[in-house]
PDB file of N, CA and C in Angstrom:
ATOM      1  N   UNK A   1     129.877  45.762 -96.184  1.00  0.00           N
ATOM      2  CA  UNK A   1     129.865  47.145 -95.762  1.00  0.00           C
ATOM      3  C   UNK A   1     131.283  47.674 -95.824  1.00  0.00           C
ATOM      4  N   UNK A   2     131.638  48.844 -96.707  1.00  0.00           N
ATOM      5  CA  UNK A   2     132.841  49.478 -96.537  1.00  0.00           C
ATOM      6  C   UNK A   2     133.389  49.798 -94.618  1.00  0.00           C
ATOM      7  N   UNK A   3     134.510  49.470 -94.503  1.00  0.00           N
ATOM      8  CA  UNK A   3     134.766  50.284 -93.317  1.00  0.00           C
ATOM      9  C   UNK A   3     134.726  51.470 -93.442  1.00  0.00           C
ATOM     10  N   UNK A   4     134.051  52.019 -91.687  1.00  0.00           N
ATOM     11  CA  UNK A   4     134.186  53.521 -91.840  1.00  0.00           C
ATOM     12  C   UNK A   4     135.195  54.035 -90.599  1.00  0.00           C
ATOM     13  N   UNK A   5     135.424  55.276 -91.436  1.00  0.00           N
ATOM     14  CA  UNK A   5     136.424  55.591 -90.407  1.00  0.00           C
ATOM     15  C   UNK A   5     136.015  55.755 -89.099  1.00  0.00           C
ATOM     16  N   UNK A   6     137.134  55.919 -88.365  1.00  0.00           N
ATOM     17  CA  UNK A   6     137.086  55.773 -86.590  1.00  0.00           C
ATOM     18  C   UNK A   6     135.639  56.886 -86.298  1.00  0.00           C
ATOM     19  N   UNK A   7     134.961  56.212 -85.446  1.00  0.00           N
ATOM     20  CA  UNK A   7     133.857  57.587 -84.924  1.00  0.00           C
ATOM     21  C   UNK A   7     134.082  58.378 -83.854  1.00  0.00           C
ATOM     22  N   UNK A   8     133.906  59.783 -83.965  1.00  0.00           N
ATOM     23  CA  UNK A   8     134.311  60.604 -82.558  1.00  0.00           C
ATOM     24  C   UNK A   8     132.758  60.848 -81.435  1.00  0.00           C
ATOM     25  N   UNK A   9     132.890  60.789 -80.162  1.00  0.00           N
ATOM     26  CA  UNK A   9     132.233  60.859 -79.376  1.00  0.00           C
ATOM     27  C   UNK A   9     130.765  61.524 -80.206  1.00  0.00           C
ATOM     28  N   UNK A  10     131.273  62.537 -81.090  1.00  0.00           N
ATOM     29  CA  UNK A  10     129.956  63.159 -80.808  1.00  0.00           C
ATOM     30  C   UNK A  10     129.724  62.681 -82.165  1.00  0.00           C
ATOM     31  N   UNK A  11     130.297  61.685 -82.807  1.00  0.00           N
ATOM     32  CA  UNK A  11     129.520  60.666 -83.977  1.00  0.00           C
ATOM     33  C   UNK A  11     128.703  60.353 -83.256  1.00  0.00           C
ATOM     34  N   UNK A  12     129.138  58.943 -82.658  1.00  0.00           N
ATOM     35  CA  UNK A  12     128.569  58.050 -81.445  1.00  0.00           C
ATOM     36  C   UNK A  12     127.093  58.702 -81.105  1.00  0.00           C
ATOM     37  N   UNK A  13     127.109  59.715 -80.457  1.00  0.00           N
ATOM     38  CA  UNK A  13     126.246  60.509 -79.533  1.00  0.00           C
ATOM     39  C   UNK A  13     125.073  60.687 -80.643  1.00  0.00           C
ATOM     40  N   UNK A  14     125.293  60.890 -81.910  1.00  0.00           N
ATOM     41  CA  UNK A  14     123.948  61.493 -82.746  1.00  0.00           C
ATOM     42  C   UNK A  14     123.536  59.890 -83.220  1.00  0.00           C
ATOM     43  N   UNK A  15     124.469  59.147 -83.704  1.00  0.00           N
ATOM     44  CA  UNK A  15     123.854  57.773 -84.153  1.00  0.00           C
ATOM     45  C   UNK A  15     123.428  56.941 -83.203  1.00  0.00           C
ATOM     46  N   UNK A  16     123.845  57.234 -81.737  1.00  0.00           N
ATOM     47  CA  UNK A  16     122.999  56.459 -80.503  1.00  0.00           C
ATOM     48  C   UNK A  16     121.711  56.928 -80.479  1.00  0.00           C
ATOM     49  N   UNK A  17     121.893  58.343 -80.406  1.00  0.00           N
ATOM     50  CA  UNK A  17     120.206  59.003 -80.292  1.00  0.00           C
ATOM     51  C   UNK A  17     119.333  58.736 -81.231  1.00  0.00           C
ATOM     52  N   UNK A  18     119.504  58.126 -82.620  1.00  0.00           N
ATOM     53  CA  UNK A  18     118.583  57.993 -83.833  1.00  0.00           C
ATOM     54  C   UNK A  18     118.666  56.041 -83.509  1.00  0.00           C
ATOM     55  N   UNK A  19     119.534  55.327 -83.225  1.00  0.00           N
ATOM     56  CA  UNK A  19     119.218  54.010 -82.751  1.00  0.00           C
ATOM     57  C   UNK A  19     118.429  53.993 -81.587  1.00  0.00           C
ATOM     58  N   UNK A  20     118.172  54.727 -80.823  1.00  0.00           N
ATOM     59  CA  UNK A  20     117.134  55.007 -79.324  1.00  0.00           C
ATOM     60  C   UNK A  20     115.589  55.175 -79.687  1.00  0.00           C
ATOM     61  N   UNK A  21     115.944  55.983 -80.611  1.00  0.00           N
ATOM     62  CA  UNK A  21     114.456  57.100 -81.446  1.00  0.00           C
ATOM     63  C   UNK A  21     113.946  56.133 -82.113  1.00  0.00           C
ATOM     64  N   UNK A  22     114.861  55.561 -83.303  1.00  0.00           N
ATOM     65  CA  UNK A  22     114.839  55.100 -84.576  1.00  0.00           C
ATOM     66  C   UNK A  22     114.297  55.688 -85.789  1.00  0.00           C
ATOM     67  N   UNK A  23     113.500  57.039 -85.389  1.00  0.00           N
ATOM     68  CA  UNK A  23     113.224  58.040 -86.606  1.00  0.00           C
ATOM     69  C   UNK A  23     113.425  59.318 -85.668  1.00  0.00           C
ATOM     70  N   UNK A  24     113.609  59.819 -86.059  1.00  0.00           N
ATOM     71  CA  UNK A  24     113.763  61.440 -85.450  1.00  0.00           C
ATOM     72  C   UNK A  24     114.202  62.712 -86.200  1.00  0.00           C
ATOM     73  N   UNK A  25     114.010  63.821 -86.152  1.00  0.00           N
ATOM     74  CA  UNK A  25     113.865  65.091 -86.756  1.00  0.00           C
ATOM     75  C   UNK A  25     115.457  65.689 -86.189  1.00  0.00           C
ATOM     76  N   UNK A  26     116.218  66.761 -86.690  1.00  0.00           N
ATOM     77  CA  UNK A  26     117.465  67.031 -86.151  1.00  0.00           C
ATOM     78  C   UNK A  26     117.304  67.819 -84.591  1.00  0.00           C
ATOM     79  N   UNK A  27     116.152  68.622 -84.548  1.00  0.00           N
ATOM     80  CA  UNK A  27     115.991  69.250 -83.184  1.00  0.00           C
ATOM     81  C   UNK A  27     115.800  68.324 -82.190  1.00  0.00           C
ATOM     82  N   UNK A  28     115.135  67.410 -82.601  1.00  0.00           N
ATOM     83  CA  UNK A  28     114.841  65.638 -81.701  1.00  0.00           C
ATOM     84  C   UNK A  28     116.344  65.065 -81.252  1.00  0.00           C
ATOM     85  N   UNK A  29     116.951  65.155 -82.141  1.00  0.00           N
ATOM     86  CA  UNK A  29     118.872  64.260 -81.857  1.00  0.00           C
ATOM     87  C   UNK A  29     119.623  65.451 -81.145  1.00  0.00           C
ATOM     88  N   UNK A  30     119.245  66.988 -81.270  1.00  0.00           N
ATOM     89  CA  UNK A  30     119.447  68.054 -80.551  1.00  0.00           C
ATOM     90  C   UNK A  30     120.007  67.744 -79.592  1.00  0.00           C
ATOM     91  N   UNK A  31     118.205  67.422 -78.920  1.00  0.00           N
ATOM     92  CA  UNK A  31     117.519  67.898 -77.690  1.00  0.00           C
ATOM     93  C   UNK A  31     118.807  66.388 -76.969  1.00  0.00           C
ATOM     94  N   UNK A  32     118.306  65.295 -77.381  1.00  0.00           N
ATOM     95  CA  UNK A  32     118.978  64.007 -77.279  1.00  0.00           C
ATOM     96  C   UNK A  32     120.525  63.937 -76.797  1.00  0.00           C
ATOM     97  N   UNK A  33     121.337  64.851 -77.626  1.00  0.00           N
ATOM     98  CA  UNK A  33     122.661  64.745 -77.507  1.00  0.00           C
ATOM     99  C   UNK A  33     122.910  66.071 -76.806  1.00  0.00           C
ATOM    100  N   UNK A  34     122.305  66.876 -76.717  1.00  0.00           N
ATOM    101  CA  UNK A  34     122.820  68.294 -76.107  1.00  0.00           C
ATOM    102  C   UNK A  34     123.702  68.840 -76.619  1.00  0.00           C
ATOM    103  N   UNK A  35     123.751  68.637 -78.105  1.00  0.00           N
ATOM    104  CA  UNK A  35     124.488  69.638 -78.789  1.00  0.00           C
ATOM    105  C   UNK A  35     123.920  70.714 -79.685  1.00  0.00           C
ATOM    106  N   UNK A  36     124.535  71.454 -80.520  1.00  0.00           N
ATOM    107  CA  UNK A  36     123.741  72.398 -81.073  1.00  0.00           C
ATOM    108  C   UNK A  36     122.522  72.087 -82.167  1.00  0.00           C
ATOM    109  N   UNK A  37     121.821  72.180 -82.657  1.00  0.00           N
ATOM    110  CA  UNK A  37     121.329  71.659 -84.099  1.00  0.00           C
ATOM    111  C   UNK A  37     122.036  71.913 -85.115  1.00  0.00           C
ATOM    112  N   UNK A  38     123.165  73.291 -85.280  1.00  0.00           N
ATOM    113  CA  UNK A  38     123.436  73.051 -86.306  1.00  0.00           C
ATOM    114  C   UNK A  38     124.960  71.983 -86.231  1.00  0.00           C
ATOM    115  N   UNK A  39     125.322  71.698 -84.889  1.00  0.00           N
ATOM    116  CA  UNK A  39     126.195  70.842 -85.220  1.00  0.00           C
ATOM    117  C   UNK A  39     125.836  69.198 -85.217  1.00  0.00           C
ATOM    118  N   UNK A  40     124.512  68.730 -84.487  1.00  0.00           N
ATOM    119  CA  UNK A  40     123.812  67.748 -84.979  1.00  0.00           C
ATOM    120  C   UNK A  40     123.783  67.900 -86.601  1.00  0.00           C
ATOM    121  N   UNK A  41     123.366  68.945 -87.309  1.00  0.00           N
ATOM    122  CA  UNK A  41     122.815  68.740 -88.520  1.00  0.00           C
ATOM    123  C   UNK A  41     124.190  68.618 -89.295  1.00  0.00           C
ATOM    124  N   UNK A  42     125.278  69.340 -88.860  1.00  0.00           N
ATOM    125  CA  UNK A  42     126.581  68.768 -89.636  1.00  0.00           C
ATOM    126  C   UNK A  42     126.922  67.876 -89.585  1.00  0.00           C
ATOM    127  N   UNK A  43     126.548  66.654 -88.686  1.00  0.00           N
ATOM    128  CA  UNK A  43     127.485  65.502 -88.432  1.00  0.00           C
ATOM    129  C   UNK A  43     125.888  64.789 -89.331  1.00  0.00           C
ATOM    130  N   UNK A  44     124.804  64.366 -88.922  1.00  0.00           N
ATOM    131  CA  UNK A  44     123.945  63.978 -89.837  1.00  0.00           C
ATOM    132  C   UNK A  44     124.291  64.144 -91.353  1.00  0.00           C
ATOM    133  N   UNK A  45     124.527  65.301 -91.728  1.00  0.00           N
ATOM    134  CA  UNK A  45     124.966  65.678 -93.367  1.00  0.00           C
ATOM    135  C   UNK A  45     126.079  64.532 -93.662  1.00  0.00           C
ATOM    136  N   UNK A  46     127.108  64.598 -92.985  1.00  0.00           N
ATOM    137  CA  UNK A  46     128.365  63.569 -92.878  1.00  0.00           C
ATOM    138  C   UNK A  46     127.990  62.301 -92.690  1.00  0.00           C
ATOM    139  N   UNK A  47     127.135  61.994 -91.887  1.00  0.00           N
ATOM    140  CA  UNK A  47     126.617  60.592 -91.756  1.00  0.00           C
ATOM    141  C   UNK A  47     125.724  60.149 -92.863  1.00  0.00           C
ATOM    142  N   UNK A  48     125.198  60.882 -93.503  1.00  0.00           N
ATOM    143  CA  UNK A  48     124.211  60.449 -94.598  1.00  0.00           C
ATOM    144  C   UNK A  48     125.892  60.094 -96.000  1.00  0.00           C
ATOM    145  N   UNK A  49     126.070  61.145 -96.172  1.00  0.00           N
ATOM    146  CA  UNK A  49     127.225  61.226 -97.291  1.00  0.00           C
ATOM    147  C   UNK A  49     128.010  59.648 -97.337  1.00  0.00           C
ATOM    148  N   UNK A  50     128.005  59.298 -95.410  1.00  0.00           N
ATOM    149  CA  UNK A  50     128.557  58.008 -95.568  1.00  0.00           C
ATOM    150  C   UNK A  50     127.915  56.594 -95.190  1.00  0.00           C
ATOM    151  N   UNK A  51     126.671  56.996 -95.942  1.00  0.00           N
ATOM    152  CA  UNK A  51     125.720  56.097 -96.011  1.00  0.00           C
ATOM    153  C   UNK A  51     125.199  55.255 -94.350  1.00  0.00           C
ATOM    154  N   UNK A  52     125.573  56.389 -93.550  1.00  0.00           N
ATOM    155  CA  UNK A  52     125.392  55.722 -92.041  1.00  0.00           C
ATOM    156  C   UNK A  52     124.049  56.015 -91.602  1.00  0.00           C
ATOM    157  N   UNK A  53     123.282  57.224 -91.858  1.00  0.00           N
ATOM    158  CA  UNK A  53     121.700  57.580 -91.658  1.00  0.00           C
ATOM    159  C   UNK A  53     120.827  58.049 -93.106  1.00  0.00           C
ATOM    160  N   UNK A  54     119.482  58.328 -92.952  1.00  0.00           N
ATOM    161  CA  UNK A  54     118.798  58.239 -94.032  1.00  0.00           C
ATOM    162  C   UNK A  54     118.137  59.527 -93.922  1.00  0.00           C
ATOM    163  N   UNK A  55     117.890  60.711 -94.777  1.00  0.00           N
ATOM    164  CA  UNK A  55     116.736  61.774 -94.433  1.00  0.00           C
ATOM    165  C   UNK A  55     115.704  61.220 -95.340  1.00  0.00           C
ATOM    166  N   UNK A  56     114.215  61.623 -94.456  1.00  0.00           N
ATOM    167  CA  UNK A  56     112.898  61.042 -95.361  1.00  0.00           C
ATOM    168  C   UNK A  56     112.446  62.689 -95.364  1.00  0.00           C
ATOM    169  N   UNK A  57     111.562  62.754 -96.260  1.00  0.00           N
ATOM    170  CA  UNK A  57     111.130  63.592 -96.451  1.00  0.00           C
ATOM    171  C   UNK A  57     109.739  63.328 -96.786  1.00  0.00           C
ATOM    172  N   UNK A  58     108.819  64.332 -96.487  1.00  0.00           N
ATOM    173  CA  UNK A  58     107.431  64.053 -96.605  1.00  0.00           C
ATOM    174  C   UNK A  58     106.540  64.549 -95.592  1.00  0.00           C
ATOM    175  N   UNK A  59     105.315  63.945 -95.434  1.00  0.00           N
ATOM    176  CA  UNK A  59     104.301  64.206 -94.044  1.00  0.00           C
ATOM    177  C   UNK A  59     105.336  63.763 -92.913  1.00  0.00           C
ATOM    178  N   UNK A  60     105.733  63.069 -92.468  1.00  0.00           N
ATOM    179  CA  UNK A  60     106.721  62.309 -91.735  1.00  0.00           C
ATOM    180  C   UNK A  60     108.525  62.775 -91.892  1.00  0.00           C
ATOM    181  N   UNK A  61     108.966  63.492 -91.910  1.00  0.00           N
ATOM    182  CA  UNK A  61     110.282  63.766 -92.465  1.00  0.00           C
ATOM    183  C   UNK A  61     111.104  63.703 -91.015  1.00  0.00           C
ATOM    184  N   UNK A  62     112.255  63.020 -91.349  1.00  0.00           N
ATOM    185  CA  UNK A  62     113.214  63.028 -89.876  1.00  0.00           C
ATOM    186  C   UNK A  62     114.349  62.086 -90.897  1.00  0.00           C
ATOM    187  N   UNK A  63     115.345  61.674 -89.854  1.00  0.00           N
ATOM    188  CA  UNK A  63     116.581  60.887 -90.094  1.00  0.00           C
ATOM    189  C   UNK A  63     116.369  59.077 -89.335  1.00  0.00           C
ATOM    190  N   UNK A  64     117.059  58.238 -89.762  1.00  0.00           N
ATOM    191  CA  UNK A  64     117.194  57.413 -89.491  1.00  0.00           C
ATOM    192  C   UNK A  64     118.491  56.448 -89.633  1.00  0.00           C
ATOM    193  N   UNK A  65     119.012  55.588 -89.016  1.00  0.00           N
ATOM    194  CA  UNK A  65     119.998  54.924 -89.223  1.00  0.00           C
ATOM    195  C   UNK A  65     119.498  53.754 -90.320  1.00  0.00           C
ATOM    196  N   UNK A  66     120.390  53.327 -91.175  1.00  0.00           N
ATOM    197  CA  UNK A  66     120.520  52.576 -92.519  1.00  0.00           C
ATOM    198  C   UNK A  66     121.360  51.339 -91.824  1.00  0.00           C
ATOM    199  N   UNK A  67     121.081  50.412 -92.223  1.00  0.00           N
ATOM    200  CA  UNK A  67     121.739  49.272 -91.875  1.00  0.00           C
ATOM    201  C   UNK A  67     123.415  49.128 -91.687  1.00  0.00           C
ATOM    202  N   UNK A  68     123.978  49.792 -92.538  1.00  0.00           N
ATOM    203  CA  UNK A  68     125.565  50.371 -92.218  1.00  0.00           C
ATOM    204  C   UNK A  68     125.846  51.087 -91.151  1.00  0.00           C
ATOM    205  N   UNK A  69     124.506  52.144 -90.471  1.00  0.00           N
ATOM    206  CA  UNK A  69     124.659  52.843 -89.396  1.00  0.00           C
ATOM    207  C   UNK A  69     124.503  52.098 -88.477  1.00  0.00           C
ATOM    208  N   UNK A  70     123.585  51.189 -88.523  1.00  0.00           N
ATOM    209  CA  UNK A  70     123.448  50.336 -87.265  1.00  0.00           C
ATOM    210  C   UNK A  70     124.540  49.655 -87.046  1.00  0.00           C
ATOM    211  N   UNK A  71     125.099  48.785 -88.127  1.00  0.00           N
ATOM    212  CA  UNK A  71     126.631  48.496 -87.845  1.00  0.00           C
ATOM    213  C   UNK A  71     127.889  48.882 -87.019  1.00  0.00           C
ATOM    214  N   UNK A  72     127.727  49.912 -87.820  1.00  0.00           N
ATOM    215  CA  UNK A  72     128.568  50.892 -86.601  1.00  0.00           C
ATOM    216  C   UNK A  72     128.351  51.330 -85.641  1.00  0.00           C
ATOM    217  N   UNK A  73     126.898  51.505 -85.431  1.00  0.00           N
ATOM    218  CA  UNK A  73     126.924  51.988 -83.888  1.00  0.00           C
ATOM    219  C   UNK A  73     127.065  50.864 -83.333  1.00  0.00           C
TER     220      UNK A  73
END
């Protein structure tokens, strides 16, 4: 696994809430972290880019942590 850079609290906070969940939708990690959705959904965007969570898409669509994410958290 590449190292990733240092995580800030409110990394932490969205990749704890999707290791808790283990699938969840961005209003779900929202509600979870008490931050905004669209700043859940910015740090998710960033976390996917660095291969730390997964978006599914489909009947079922939400985020998930990827084995690198679990790492790090």
């Amino acid at each position: 696994m590449p190292r990733s850079p240092s995580l800030t609290a409110s990394d932490l906070g969205v990749l704890r809430a999707l290791g808790i969940r283990g699938f969840a939708d961005t209003l779900v990690v929202a509600e979870l972290t008490g931050a905004s959705a669209v700043e859940v959904l910015t740090h998710l965007t960033e976390h996917a880019d660095r291969g730390l969570v997964a978006r599914r898409e489909g009947r079922m669509s939400g985020w998930s942590l990827t084995p690198d994410g679990r790492a790090a958290l």
